[in-house]
PDB file of N, CA and C in Angstrom:
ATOM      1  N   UNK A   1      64.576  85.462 163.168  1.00  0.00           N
ATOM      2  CA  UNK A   1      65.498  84.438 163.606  1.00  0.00           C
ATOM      3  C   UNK A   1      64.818  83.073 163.508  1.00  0.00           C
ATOM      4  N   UNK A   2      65.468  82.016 162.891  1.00  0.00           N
ATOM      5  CA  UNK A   2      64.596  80.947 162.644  1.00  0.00           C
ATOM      6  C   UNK A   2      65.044  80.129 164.354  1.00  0.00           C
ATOM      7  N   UNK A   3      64.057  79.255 164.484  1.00  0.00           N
ATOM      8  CA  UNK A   3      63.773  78.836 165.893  1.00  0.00           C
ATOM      9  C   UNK A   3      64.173  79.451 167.087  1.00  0.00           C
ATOM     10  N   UNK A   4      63.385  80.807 167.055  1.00  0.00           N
ATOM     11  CA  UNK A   4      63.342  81.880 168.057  1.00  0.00           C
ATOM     12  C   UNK A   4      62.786  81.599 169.015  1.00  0.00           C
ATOM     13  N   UNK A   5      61.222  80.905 169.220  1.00  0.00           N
ATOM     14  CA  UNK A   5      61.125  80.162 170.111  1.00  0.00           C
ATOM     15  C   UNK A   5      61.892  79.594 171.196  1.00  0.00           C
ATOM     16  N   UNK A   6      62.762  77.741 170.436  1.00  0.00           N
ATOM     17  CA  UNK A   6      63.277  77.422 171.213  1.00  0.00           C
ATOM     18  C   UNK A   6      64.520  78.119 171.371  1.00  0.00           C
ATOM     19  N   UNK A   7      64.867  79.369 170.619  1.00  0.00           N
ATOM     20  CA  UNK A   7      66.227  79.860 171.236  1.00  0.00           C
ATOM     21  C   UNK A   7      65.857  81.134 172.615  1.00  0.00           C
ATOM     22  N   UNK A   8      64.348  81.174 172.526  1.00  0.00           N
ATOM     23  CA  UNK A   8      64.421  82.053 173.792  1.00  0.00           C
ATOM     24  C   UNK A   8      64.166  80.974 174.935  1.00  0.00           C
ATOM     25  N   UNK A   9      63.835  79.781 174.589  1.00  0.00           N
ATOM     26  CA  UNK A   9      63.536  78.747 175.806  1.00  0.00           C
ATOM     27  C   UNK A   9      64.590  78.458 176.420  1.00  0.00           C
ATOM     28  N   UNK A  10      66.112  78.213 175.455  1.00  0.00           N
ATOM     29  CA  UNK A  10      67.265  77.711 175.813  1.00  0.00           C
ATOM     30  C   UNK A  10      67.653  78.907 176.675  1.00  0.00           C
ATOM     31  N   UNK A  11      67.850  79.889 175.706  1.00  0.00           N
ATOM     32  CA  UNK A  11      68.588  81.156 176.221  1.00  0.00           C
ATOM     33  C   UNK A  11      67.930  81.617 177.592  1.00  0.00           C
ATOM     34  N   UNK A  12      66.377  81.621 177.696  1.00  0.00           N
ATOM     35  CA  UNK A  12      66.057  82.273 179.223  1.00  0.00           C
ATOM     36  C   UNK A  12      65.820  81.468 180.220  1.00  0.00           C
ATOM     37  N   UNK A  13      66.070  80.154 180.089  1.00  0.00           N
ATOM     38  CA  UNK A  13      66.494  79.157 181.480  1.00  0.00           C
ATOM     39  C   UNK A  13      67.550  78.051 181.386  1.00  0.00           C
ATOM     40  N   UNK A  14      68.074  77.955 180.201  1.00  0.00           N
ATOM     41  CA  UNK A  14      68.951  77.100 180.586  1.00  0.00           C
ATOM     42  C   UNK A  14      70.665  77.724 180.220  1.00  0.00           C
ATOM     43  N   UNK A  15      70.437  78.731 181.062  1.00  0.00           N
ATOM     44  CA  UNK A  15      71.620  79.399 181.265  1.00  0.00           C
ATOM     45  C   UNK A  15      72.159  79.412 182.660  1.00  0.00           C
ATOM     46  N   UNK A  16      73.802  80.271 182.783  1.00  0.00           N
ATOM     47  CA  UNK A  16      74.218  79.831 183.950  1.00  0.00           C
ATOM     48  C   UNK A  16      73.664  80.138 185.450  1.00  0.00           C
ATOM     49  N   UNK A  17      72.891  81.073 185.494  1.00  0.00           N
ATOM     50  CA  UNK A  17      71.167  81.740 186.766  1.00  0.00           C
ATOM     51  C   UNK A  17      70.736  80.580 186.642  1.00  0.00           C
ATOM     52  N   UNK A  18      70.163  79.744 185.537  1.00  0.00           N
ATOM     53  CA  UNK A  18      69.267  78.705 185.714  1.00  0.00           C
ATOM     54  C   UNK A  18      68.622  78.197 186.798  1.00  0.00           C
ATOM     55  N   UNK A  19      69.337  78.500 188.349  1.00  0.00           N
ATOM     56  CA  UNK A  19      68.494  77.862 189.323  1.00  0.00           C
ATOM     57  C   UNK A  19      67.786  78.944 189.746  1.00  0.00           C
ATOM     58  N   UNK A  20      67.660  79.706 189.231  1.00  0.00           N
ATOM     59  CA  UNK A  20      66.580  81.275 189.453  1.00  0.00           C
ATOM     60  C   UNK A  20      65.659  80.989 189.101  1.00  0.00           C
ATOM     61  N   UNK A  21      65.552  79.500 188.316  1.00  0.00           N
ATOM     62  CA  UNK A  21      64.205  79.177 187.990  1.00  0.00           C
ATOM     63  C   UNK A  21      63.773  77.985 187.791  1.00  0.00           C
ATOM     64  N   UNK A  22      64.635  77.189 188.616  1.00  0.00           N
ATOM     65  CA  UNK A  22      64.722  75.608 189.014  1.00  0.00           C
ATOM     66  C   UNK A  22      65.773  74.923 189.092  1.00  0.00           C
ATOM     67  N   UNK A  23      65.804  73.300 188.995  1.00  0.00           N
ATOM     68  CA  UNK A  23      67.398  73.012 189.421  1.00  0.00           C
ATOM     69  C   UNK A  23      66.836  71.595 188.618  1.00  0.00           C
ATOM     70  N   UNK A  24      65.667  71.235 187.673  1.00  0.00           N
ATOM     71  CA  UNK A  24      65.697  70.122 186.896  1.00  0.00           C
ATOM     72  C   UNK A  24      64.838  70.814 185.404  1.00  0.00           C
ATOM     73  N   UNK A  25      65.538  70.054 184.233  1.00  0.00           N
ATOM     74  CA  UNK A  25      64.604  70.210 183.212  1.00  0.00           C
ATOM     75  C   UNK A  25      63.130  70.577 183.620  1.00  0.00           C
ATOM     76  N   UNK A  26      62.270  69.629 184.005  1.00  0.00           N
ATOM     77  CA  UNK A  26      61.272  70.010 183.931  1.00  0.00           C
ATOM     78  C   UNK A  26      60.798  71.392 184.679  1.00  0.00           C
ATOM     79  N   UNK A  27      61.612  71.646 186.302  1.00  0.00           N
ATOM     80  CA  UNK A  27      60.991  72.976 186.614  1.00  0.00           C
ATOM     81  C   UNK A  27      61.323  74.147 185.648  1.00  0.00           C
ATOM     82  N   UNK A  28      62.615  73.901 185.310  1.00  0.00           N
ATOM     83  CA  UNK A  28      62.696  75.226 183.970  1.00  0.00           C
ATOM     84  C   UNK A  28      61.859  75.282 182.676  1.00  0.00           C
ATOM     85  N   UNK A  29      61.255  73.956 182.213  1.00  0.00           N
ATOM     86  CA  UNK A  29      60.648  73.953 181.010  1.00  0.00           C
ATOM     87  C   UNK A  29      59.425  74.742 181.749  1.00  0.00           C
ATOM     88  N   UNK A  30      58.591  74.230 182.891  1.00  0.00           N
ATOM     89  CA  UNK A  30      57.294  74.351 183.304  1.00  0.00           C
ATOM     90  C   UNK A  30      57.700  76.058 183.762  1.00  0.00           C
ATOM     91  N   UNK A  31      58.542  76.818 184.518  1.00  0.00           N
ATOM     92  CA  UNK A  31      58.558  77.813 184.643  1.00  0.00           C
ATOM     93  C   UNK A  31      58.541  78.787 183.156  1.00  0.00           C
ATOM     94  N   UNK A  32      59.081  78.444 182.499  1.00  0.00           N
ATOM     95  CA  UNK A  32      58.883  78.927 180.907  1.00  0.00           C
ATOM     96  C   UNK A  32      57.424  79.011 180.391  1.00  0.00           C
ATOM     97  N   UNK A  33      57.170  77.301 180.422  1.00  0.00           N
ATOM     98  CA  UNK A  33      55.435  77.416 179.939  1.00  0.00           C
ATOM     99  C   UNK A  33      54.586  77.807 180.309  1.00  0.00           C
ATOM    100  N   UNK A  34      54.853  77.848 181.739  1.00  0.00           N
ATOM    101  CA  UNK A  34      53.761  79.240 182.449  1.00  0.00           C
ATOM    102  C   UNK A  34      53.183  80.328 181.879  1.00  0.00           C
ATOM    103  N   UNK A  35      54.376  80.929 181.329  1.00  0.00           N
ATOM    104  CA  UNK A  35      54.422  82.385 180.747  1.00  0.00           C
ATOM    105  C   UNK A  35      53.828  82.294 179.228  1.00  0.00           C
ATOM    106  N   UNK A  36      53.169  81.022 178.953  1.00  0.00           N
ATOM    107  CA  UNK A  36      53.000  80.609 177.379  1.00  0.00           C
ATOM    108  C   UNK A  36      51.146  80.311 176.993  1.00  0.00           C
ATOM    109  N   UNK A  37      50.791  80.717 176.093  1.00  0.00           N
ATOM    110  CA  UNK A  37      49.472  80.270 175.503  1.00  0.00           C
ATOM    111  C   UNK A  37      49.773  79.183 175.005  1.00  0.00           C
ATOM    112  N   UNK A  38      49.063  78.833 174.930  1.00  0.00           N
ATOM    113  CA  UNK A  38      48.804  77.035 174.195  1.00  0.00           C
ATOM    114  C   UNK A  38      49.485  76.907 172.809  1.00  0.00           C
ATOM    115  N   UNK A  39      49.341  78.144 171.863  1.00  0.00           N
ATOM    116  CA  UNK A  39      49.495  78.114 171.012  1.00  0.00           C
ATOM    117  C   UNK A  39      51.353  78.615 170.584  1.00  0.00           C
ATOM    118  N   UNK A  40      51.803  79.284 171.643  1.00  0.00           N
ATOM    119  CA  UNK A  40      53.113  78.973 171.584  1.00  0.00           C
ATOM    120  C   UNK A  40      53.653  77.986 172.018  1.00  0.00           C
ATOM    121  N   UNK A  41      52.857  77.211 173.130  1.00  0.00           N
ATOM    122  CA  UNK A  41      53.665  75.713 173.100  1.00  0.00           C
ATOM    123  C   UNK A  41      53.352  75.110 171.956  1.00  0.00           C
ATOM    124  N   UNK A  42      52.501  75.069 170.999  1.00  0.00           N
ATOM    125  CA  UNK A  42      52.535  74.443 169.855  1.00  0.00           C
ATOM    126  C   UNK A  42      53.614  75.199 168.957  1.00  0.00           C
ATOM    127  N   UNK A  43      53.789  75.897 168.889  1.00  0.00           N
ATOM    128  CA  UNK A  43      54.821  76.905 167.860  1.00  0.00           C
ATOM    129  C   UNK A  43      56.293  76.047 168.269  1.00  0.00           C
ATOM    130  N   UNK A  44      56.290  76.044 169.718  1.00  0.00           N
ATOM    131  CA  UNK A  44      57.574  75.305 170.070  1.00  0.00           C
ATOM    132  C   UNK A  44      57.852  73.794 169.826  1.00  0.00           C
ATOM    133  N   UNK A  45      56.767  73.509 169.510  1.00  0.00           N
ATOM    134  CA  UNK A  45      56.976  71.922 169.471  1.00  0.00           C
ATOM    135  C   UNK A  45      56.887  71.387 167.970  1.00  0.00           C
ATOM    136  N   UNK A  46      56.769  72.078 167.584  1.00  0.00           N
ATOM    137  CA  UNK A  46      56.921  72.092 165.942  1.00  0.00           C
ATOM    138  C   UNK A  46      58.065  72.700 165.847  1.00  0.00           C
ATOM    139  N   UNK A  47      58.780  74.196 165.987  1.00  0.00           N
ATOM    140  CA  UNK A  47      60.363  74.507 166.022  1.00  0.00           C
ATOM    141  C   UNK A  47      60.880  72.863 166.362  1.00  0.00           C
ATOM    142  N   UNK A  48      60.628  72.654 167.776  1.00  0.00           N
ATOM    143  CA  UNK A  48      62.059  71.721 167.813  1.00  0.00           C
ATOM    144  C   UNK A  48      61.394  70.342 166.790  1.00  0.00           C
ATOM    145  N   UNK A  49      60.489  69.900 166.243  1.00  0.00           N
ATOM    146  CA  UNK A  49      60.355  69.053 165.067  1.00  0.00           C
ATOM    147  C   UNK A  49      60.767  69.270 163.867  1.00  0.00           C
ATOM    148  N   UNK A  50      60.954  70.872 163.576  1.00  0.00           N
ATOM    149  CA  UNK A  50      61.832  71.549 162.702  1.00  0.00           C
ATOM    150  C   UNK A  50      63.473  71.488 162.424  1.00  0.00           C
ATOM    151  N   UNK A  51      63.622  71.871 164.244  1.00  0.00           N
ATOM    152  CA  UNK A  51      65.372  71.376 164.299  1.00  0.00           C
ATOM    153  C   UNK A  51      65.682  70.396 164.024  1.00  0.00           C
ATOM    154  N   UNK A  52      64.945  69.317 164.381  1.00  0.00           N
ATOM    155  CA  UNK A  52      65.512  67.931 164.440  1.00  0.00           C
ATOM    156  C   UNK A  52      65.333  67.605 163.322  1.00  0.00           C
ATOM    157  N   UNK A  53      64.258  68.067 162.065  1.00  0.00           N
ATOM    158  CA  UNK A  53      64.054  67.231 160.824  1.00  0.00           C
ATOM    159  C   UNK A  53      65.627  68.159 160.060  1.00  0.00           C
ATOM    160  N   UNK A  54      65.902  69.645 160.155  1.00  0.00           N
ATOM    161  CA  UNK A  54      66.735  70.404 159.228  1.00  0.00           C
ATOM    162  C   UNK A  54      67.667  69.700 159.488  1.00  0.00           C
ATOM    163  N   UNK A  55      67.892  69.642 160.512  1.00  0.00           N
ATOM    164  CA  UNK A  55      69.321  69.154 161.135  1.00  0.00           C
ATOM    165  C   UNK A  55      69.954  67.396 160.956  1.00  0.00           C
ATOM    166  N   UNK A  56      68.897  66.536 160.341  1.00  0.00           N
ATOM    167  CA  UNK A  56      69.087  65.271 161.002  1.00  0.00           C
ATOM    168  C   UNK A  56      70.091  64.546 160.923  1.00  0.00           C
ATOM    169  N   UNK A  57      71.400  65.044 160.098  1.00  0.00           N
ATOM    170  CA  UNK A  57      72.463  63.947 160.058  1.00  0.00           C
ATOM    171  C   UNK A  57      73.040  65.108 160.445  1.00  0.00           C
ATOM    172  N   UNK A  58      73.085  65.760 161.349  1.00  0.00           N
ATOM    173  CA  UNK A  58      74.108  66.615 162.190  1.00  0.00           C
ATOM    174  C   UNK A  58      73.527  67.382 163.516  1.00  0.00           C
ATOM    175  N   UNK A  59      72.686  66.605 163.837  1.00  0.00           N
ATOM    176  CA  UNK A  59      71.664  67.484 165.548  1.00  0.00           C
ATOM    177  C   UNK A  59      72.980  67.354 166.453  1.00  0.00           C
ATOM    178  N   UNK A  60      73.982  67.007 166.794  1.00  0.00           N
ATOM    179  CA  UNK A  60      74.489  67.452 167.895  1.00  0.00           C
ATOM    180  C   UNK A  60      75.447  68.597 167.393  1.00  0.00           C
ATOM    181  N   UNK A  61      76.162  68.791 166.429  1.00  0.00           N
ATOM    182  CA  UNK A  61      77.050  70.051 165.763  1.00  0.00           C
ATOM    183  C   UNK A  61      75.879  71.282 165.682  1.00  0.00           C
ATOM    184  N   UNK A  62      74.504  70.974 164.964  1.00  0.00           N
ATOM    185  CA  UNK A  62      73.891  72.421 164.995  1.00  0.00           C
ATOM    186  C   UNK A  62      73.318  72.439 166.013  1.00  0.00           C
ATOM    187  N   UNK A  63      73.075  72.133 167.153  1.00  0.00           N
ATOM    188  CA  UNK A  63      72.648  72.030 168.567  1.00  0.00           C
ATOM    189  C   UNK A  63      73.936  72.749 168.952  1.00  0.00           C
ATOM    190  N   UNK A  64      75.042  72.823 169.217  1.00  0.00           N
ATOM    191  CA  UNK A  64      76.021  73.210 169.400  1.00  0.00           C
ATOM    192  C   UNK A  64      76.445  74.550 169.096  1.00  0.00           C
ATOM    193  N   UNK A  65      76.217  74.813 167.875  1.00  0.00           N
ATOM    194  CA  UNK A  65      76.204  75.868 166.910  1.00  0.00           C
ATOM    195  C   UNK A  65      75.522  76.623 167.674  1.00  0.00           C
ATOM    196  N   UNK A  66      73.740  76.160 167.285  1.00  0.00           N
ATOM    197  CA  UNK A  66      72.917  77.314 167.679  1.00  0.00           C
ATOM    198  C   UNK A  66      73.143  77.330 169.102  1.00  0.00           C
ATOM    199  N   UNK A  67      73.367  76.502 170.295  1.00  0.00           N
ATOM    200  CA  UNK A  67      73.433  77.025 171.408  1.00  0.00           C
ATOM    201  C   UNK A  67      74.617  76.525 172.251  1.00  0.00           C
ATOM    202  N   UNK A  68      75.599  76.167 171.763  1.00  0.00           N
ATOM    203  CA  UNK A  68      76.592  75.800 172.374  1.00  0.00           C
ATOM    204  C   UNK A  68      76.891  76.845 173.226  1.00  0.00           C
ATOM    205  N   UNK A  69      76.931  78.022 173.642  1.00  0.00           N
ATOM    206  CA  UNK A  69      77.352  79.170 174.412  1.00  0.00           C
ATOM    207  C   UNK A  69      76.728  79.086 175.612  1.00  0.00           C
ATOM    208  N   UNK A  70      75.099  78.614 175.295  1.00  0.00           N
ATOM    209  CA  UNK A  70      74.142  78.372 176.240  1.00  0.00           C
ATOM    210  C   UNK A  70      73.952  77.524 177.370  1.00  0.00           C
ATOM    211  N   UNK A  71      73.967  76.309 176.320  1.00  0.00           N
ATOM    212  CA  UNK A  71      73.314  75.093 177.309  1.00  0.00           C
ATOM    213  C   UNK A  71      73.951  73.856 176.084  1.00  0.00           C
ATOM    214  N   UNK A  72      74.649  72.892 177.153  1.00  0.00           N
ATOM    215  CA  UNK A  72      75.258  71.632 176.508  1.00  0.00           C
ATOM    216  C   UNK A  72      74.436  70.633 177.462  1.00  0.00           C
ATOM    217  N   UNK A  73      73.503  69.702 176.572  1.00  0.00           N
ATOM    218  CA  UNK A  73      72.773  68.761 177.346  1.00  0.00           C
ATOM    219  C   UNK A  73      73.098  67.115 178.135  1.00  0.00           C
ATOM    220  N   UNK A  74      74.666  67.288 177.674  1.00  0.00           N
ATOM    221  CA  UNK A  74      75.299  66.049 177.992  1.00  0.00           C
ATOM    222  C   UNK A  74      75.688  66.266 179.309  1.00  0.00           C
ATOM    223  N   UNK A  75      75.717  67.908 180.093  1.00  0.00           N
ATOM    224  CA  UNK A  75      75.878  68.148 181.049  1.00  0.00           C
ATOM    225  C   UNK A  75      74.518  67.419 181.894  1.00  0.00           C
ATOM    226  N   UNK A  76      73.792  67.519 181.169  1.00  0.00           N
ATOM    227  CA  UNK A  76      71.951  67.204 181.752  1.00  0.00           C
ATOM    228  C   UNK A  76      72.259  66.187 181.944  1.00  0.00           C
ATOM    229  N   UNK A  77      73.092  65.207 181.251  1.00  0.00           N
ATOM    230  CA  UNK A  77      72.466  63.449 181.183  1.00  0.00           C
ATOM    231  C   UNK A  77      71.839  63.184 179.868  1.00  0.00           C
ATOM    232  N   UNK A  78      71.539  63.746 178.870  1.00  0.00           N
ATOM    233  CA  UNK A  78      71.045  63.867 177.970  1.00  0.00           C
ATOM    234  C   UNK A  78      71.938  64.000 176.507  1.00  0.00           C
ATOM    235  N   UNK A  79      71.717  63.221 175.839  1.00  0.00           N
ATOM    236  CA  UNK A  79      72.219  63.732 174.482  1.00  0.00           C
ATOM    237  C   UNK A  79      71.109  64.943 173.611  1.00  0.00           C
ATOM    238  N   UNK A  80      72.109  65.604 172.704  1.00  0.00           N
ATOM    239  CA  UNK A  80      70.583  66.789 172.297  1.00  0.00           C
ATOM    240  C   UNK A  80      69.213  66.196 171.668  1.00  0.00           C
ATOM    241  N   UNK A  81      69.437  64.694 170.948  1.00  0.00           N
ATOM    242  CA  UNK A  81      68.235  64.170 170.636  1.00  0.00           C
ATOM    243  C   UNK A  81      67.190  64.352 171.648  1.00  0.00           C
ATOM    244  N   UNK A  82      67.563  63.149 173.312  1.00  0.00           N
ATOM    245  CA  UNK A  82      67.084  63.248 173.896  1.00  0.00           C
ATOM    246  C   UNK A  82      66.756  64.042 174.697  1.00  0.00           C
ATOM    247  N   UNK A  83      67.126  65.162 174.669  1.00  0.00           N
ATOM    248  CA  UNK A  83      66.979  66.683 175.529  1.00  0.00           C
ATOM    249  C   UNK A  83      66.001  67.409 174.730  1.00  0.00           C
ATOM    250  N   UNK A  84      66.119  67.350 172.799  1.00  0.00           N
ATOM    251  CA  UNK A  84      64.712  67.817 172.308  1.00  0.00           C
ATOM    252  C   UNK A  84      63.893  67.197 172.683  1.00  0.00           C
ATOM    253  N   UNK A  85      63.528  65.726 172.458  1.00  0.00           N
ATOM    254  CA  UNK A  85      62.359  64.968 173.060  1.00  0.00           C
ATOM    255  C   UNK A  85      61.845  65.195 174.504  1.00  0.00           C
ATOM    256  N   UNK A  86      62.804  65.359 175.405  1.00  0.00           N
ATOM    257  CA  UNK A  86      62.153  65.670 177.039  1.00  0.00           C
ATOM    258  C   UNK A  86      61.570  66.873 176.733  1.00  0.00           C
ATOM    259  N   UNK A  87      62.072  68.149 176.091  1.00  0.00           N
ATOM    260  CA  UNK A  87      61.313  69.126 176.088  1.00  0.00           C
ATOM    261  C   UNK A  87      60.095  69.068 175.086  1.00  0.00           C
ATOM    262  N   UNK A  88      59.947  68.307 174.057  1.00  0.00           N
ATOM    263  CA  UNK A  88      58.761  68.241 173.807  1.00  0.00           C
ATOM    264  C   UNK A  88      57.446  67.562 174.541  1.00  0.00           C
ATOM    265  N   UNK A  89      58.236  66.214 175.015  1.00  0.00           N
ATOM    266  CA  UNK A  89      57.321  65.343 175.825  1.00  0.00           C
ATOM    267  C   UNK A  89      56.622  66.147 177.284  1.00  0.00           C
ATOM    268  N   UNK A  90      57.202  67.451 177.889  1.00  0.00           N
ATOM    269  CA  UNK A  90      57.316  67.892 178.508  1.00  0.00           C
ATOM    270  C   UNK A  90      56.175  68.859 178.425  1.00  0.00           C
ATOM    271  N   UNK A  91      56.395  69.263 176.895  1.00  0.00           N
ATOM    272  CA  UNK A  91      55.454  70.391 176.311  1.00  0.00           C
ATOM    273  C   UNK A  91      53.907  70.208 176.517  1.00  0.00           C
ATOM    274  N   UNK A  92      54.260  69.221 175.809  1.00  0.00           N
ATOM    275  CA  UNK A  92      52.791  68.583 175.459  1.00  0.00           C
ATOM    276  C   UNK A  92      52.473  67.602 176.864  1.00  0.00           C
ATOM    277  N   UNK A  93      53.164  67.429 177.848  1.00  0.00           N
ATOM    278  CA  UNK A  93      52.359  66.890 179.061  1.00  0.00           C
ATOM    279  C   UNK A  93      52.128  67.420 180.037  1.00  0.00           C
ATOM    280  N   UNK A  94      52.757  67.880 180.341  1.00  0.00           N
ATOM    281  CA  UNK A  94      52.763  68.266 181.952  1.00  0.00           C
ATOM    282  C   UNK A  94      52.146  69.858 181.873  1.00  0.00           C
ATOM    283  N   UNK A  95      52.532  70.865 180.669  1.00  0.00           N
ATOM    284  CA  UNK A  95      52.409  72.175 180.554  1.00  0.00           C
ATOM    285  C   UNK A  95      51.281  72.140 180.210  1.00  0.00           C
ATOM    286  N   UNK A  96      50.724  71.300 179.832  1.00  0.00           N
ATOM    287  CA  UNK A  96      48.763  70.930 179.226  1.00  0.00           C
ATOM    288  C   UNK A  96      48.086  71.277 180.660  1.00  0.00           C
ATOM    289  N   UNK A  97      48.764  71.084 181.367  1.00  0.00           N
ATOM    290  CA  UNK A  97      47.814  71.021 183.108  1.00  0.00           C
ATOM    291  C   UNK A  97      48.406  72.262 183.884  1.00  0.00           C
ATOM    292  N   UNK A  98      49.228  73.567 183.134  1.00  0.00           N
ATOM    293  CA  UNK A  98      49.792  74.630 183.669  1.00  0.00           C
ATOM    294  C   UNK A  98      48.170  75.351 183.658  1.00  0.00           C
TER     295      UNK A  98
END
């Protein structure tokens, strides 16, 4: 499955349980990265540099596509640009000190 990664990130916390494992982006990203070696947060942060480059004159339709069932980030406050970027910025900061 291509960006299996971030489709198990979307799919195993930002679904409708979601507060089973926080109640903001970041506690769900950081409850995720817990469970992660370094080297799958790098795997992930390259996927979503992947999505965003395949995708770039259509990231909110294949954001939709691939997880519209899941998780819609405009619910967040977020457009999907900025909802990939929090989860990368996220990746690479805060999960560095998990």
């Amino acid at each position: 499955m291509k960006y299996e990664n971030l489709y198990q990130l979307i799919c195993g916390r930002f679904h409708e349980n979601f507060d089973l494992f926080g109640n903001t982006i970041e506690e769900l990203l950081l409850s995720f990265a817990c469970e992660c070696t370094p080297e799958e947060i790098n795997v992930m942060v390259a996927e979503i540099d992947r999505f965003k480059s395949d995708h770039a004159g259509n990231l909110d339709a294949a954001f939709e596509e691939k997880f519209g069932r899941q998780f819609n980030p405009t619910l967040w406050g977020h457009t999907t640009e900025s909802f990939l970027d929090e989860l990368k910025r996220l990746l690479l900061g805060e999960t560095r000190n998990v």
